[in-house]
Protein backbone atom coordinates (compact mmCIF):
# COMPACT_ATOMS: atom_id res chain seq x y z
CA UNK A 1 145.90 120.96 -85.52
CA UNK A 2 148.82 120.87 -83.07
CA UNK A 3 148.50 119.21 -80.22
CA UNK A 4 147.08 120.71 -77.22
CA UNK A 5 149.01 119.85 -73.62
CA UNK A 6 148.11 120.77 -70.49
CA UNK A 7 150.70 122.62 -68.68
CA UNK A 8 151.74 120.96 -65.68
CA UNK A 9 150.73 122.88 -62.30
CA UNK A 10 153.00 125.22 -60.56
CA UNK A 11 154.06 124.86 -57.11
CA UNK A 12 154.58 127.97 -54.93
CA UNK A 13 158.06 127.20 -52.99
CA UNK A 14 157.17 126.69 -49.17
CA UNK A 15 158.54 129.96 -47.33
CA UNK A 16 161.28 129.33 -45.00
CA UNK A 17 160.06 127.87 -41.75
CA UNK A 18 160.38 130.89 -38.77
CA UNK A 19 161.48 129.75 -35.80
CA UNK A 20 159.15 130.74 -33.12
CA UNK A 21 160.93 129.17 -29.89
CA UNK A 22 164.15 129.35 -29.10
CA UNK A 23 166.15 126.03 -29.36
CA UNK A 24 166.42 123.21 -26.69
CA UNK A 25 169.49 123.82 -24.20
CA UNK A 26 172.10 121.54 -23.77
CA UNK A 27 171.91 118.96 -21.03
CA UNK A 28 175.06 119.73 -18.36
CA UNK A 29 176.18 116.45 -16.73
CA UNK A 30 174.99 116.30 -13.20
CA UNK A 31 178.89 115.79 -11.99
CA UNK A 32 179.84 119.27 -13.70
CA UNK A 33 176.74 120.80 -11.79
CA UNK A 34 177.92 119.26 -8.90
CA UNK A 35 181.32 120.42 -9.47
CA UNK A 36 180.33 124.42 -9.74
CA UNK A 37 178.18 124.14 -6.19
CA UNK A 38 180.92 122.89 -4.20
CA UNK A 39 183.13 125.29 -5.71
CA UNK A 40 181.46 127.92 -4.89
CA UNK A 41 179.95 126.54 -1.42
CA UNK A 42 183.45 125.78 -0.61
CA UNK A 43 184.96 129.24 -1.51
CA UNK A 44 182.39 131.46 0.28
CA UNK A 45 181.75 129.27 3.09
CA UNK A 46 185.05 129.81 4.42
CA UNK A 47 184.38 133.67 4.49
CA UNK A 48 182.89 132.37 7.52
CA UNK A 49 186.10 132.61 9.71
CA UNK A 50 186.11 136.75 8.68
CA UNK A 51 182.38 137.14 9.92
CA UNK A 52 183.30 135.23 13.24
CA UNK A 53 186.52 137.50 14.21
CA UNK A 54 184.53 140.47 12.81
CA UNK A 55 181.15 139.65 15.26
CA UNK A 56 183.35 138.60 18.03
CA UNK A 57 185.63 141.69 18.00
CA UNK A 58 182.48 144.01 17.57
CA UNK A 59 181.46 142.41 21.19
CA UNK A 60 178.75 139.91 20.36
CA UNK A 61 178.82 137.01 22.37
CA UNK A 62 179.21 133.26 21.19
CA UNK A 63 175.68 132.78 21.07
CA UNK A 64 174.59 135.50 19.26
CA UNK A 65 177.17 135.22 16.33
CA UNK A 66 176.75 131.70 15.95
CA UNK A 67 172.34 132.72 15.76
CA UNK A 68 173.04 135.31 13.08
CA UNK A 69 174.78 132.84 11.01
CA UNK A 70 172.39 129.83 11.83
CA UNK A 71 168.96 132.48 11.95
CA UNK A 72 169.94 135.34 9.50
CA UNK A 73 172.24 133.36 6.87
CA UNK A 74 172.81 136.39 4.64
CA UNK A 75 176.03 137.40 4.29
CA UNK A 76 176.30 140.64 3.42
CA UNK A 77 173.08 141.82 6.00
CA UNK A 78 175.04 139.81 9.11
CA UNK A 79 178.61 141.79 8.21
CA UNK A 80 176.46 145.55 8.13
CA UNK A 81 175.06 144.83 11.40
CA UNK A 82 178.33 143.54 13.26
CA UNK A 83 179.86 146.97 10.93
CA UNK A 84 177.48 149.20 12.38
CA UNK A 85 177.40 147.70 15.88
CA UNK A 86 181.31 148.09 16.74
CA UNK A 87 181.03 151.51 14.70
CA UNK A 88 179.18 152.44 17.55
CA UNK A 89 175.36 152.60 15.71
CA UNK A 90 172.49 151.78 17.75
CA UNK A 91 171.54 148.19 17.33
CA UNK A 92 168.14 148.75 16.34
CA UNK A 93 169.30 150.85 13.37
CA UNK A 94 172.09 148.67 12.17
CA UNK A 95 169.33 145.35 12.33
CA UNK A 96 167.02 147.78 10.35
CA UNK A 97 169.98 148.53 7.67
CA UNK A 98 170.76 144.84 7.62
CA UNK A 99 167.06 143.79 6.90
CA UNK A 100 166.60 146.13 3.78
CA UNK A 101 169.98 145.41 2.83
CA UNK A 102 168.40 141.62 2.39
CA UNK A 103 165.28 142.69 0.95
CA UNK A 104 167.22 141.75 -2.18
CA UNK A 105 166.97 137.70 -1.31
CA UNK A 106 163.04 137.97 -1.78
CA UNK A 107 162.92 139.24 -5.28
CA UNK A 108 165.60 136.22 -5.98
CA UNK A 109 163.09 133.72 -4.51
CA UNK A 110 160.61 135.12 -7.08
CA UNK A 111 162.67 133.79 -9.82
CA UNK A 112 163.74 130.92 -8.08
CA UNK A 113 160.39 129.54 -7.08
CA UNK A 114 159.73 129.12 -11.27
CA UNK A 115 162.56 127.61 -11.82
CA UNK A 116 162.95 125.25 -8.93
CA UNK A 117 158.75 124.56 -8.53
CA UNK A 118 159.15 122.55 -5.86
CA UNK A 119 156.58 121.07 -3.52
CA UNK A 120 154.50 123.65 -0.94
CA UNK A 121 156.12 121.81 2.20
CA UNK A 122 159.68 122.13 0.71
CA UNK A 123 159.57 126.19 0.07
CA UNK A 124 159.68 127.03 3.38
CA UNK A 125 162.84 125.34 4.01
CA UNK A 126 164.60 126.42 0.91
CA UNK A 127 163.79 129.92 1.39
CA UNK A 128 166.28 129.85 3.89
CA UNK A 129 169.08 129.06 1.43
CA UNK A 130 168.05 131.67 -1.18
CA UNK A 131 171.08 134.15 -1.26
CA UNK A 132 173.81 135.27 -4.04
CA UNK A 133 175.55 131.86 -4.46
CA UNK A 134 172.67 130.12 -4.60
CA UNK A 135 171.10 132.25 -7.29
CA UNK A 136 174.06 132.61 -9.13
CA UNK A 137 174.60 128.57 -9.12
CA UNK A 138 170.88 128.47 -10.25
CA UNK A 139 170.74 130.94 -13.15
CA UNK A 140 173.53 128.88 -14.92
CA UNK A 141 171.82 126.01 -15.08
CA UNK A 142 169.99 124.87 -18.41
CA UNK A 143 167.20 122.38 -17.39
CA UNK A 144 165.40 122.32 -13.95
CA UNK A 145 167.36 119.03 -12.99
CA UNK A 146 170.33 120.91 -13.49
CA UNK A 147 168.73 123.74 -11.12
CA UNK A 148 167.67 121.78 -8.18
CA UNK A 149 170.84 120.17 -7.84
CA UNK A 150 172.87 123.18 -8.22
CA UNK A 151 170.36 125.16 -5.54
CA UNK A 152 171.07 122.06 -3.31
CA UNK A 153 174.33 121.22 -3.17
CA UNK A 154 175.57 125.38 -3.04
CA UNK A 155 173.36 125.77 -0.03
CA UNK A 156 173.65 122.45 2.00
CA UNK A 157 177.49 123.03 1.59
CA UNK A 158 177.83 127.06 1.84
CA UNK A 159 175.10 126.58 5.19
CA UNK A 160 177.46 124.18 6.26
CA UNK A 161 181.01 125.47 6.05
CA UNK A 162 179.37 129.39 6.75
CA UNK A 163 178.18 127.97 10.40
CA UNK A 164 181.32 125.74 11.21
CA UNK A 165 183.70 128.39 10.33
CA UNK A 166 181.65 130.88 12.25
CA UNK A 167 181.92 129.31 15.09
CA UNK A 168 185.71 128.39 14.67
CA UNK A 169 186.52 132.52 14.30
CA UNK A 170 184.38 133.22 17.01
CA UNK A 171 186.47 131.02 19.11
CA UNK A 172 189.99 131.44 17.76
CA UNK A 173 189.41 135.67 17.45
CA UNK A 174 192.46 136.55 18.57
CA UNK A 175 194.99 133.32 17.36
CA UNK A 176 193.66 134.15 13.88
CA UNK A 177 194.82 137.88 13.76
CA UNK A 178 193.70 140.38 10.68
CA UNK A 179 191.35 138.54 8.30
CA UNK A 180 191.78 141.10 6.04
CA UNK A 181 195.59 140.41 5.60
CA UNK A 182 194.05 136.22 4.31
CA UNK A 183 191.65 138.06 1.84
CA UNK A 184 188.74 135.94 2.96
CA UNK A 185 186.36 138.80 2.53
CA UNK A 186 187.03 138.90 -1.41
CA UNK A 187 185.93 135.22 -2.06
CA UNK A 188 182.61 135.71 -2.15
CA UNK A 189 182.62 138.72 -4.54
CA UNK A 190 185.64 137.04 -6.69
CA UNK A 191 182.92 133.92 -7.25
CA UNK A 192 180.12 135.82 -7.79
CA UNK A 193 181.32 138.28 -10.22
CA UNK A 194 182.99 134.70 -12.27
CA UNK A 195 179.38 133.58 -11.93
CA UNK A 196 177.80 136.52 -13.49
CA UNK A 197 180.02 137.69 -16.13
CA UNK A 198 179.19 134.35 -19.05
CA UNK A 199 175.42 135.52 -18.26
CA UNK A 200 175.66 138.32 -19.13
CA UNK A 201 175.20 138.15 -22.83
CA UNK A 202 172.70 141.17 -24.28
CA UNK A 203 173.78 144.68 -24.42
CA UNK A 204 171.52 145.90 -22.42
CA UNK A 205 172.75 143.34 -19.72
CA UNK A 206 176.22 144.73 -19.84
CA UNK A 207 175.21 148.26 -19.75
CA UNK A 208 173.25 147.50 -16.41
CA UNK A 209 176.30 145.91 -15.13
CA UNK A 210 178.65 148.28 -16.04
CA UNK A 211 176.49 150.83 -14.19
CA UNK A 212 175.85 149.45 -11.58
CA UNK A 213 179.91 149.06 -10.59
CA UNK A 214 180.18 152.65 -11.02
CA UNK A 215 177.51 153.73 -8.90
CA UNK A 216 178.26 150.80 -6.51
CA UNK A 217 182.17 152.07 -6.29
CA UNK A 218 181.26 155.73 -6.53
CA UNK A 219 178.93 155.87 -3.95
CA UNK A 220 181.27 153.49 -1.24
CA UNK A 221 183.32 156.21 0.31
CA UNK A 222 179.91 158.76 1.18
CA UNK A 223 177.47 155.90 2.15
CA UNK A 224 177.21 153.90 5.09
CA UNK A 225 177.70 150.44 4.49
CA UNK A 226 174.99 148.05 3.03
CA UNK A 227 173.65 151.09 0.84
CA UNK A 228 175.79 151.27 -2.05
CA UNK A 229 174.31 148.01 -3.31
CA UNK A 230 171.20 149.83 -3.05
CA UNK A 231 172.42 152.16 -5.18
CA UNK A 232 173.43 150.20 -7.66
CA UNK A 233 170.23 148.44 -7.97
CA UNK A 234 168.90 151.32 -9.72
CA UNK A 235 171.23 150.81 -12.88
CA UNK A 236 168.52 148.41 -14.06
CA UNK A 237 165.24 150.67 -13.89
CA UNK A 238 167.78 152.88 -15.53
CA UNK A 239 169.06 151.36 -18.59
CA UNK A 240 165.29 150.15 -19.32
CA UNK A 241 164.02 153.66 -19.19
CA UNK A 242 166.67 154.77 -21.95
CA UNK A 243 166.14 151.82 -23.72
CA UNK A 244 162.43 152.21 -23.51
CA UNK A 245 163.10 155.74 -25.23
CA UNK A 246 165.47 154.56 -27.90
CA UNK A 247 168.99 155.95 -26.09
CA UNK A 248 170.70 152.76 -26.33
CA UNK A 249 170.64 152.99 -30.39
CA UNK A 250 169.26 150.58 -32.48
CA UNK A 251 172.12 147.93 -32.76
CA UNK A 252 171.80 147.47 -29.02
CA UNK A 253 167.90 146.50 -29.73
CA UNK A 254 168.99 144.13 -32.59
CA UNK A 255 172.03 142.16 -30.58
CA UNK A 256 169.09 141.93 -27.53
CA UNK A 257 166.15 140.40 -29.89
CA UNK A 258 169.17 138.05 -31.35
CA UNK A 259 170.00 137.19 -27.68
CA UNK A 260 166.70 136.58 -27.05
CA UNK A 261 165.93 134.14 -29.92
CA UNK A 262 168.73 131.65 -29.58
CA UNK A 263 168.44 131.30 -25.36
CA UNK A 264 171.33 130.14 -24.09
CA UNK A 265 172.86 128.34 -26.39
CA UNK A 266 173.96 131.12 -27.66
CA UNK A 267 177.61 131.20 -25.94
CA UNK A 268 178.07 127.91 -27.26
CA UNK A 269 177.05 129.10 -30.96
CA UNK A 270 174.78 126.51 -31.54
CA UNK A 271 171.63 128.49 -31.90
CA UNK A 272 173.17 130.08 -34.42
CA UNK A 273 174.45 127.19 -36.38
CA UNK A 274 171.07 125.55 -36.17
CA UNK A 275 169.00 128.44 -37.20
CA UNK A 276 171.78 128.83 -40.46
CA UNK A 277 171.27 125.23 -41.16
CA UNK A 278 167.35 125.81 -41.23
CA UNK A 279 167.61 128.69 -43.28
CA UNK A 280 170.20 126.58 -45.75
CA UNK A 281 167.79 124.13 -45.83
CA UNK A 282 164.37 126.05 -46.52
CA UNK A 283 166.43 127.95 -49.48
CA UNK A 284 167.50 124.31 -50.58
CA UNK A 285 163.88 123.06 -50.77
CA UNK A 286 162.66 126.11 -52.02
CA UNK A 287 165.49 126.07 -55.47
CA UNK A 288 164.87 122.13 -55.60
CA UNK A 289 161.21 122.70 -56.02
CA UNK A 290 161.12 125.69 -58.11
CA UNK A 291 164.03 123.54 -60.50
CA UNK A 292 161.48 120.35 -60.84
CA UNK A 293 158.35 123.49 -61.85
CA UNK A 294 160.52 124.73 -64.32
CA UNK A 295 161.59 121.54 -65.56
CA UNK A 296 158.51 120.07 -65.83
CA UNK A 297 157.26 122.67 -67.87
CA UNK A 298 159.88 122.42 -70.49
CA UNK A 299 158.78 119.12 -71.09
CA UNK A 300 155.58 120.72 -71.58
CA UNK A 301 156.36 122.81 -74.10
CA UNK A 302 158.39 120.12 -76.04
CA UNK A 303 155.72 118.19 -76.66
C-alpha cells in the first residue's frame, strides 16, 4: 500500500501592496528657505522706487503714497489706482478698480490659512502680508516649518524694502528720472513667473497657464489696466470645464492622476523610484513564495 502524504498547504502570494498616500516630502533646510524669501523680498521690494515716482508724478502727496504702501500693500491694486488717477479717472473709480483688482489676495489667504494654521490672534496681522510673493514663497515649500518661515521672512522683508523705497522715490521723483528705462517694474513679474513655472507639474496645470498668458496679453491693449488679470483668471474654470467633458484627451487625465499620486516629490523623481522599488519588491515576495509552494510540494510527491 503506498504511502499516503499529505500535501503540504499552498500559500496564495500576498498582492502587491497599493500605495494609498502619496510619499513623505523632502525636508528643505531652513537656510535654503531662507535664502528664496530674501531673494524674492529683496527683488520686488525695490519695485518700490517705480511706485513712488509713479504716485508722486500722478500728484499724490507724500502722505498719501507713503499710506497706500503702508495701508493698501498690494502691488499691483496701488499702481492701477496711481494709473488711473494721473490718466485722469475719477478717484472713486480707480480705488474701486484697485479693490477688485485685489480681491485675488483673499482667495490666496484661503489656502494659506491651511497651510500656515496659525494662532487666531496672529491671522489678523498676517493677512496683511498675503500677496503674490508671499504665496508664491509659500506654495514651494514642503512641510509647514518650511511654510511659515518662507511666509515670514518674504513679507517682513518685501513690507520692509516696499515702504523704504516708497518713500525714497517719492522724495527723489525727479533726481531718479524714467523708472521704466531701470526695468524695476519687471522684477516682480520676472520672480514670480521663476516661482511658478517648477509648480507647475500636471497637464492640466500648464494648459491653465498657458491660457491664461494669452488671454492676459491679448486682452492688454483693449482693457483698462488691472482687468486683464481678471481675464485671465478665467483660464482655470476653463480648462476644468473641458476637462470635466473629456477635451483634454485621456493622456492628459493619466499624467494628472500620476501627478497626483507621487506629490511633490515628483520633480525630484523620487516618488517614482520608491513606488518602482515597492512594486520590485511585492513581485520579489510574491516569486519567492510561490518558489518555496512549489518546492515544497515536490518533496511531496517524492516521498
Amino acid at each position: 500500500m503506498p504511502e499516503q502524504t499529505a500535501s503540504p498547504q499552498t500559500r496564495t502570494p500576498s498582492p502587491p501592496e497599493i500605495r494609498t498616500t502619496p510619499p513623505e516630502s523632502p525636508s528643505k533646510p531652513d537656510s535654503a528657505v531662507v535664502r528664496d524669501a530674501l531673494g524674492v523680498g529683496i527683488a520686488v521690494g525695490l519695485s518700490g522706487f517705480a511706485f513712488g515716482v509713479t504716485s508722486a508724478g500722478a500728484g499724490l502727496t507724500l502722505l498719501q503714497t507713503c499710506a497706500l504702501s503702508l495701508l493698501v500693500f498690494t502691488g499691483a491694486s496701488q499702481f492701477a489706482l496711481v494709473g488711473a488717477i494721473a490718466a485722469g479717472g475719477n478717484p472713486l473709480a480707480a480705488a474701486a478698480g484697485a479693490f477688485f483688482l485685489g480681491v485675488r489676495n483673499a482667495f490666496y489667504g484661503l489656502r494659506l490659512s491651511q497651510l500656515l494654521a496659525l494662532p487666531r490672534f496672529v491671522r489678523p496681522f498676517a493677512a496683511h502680508w498675503v500677496i503674490d510673493e508671499t504665496t508664491a514663497v509659500s506654495l514651494a515649500q514642503p512641510t509647514r516649518r518650511a511654510v511659515r518661515i518662507g511666509f515670514t521672512v518674504t513679507g517682513l522683508t518685501l513690507y520692509v524694502l516696499w515702504n523704504l523705497t516708497t518713500l525714497v522715490g517719492a522724495l527723489g521723483a525727479e533726481a531718479l528720472g524714467d523708472t521704466d528705462a531701470w526695468g524695476l517694474d519687471a522684477a516682480g513679474p520676472a520672480v514670480f513667473l521663476a516661482l511658478l513655472a517648477p509648480m507647475l507639474r500636471t497637464t492640466t496645470e500648464r494648459v491653465v497657464a498657458g491660457l491664461a498668458v494669452v488671454l492676459g496679453l491679448g486682452f492688454l491693449p483693449v482693457l483698462p489696466a488691472g482687468v486683464p488679470v481678471l481675464v485671465a483668471a478665467l483660464a482655470a474654470p476653463a480648462v476644468l470645464w473641458l476637462k470635466g467633458r473629456g477635451l483634454l484627451g485621456r493622456r492628459a487625465q493619466e499624467t494628472d492622476i500620476a501627478a497626483r499620486a507621487v506629490g511633490p516629490a515628483a520633480a525630484t523623481g523620487t516618488g517614482e523610484a520608491e513606488a518602482d522599488r515597492t512594486e520590485r519588491g511585492s513581485d520579489d515576495s510574491g516569486r519567492d513564495e510561490t518558489g518555496s509552494d512549489e518546492s515544497g510540494r515536490t518533496k511531496g510527491d517524492d516521498r
